[in-house]
C-alpha atoms as a PDB file:
ATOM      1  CA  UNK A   1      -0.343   4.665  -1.353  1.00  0.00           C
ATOM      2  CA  UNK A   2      -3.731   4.241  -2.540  1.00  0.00           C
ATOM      3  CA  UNK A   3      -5.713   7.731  -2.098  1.00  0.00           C
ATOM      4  CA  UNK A   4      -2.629   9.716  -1.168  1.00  0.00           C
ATOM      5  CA  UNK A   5      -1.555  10.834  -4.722  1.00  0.00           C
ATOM      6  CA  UNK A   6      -0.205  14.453  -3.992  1.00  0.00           C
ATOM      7  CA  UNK A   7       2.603  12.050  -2.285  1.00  0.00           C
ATOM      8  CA  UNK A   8       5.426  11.890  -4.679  1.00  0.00           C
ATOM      9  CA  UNK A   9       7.545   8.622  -4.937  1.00  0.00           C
ATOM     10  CA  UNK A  10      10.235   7.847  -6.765  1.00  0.00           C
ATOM     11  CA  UNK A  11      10.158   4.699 -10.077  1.00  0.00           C
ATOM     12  CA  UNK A  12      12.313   2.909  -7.376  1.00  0.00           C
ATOM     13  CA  UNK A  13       9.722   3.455  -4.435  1.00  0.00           C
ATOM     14  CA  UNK A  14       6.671   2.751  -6.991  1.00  0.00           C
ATOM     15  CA  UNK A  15       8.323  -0.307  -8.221  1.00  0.00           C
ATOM     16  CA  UNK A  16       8.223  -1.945  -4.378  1.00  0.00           C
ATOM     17  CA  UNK A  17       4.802  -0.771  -3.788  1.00  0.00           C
ATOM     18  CA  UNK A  18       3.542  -2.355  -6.369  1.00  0.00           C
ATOM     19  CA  UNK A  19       5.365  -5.439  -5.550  1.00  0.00           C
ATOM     20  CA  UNK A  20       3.759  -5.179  -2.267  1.00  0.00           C
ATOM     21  CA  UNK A  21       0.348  -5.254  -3.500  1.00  0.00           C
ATOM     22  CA  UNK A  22       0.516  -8.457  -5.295  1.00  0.00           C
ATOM     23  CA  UNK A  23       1.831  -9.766  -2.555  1.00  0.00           C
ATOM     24  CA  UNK A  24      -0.612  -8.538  -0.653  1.00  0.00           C
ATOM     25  CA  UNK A  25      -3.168  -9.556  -2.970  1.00  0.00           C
ATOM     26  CA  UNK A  26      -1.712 -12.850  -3.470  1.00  0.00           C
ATOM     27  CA  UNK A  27      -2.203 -13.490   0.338  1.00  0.00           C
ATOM     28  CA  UNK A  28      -5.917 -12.300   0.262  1.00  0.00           C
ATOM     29  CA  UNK A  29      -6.605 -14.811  -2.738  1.00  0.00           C
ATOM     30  CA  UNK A  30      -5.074 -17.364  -0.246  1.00  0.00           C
ATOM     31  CA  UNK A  31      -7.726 -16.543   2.169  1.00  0.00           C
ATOM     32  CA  UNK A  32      -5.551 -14.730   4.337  1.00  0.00           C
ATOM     33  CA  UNK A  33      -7.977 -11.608   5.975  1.00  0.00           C
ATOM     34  CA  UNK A  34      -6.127  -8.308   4.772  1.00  0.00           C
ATOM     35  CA  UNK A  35      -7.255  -4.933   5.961  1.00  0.00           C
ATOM     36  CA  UNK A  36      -6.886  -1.657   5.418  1.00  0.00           C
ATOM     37  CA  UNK A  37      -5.340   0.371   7.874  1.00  0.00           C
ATOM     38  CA  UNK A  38      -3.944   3.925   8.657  1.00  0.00           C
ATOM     39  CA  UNK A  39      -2.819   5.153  12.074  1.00  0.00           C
ATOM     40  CA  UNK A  40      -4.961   7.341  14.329  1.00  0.00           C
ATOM     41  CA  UNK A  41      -3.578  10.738  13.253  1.00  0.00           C
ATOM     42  CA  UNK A  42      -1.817   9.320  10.473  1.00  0.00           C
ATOM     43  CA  UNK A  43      -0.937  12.837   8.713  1.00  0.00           C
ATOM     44  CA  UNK A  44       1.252  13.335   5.299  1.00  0.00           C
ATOM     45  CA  UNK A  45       1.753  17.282   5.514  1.00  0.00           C
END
């Protein structure tokens, strides 16, 4: 959700992305290449 902050989650919702993110870190550390991606035309409104 990084950079999209006028997107409200719920504590449930914020919990799992924040689980996500260390594992996705965790992977990275591994030397696993991680990227950030958003769909073409990606659009939250």
């Amino acid at each position: 959700m990084e950079g999209w902050h006028e997107v409200s989650v719920t504590s449930e919702t914020q919990v799992g992305i924040v689980a996500i993110e260390a594992t996705v870190n965790e992977f990275a550390q591994a030397g696993v290449p991680v990227e950030h991606w958003i769909p073409e035309h990606f659009d939250l409104k």
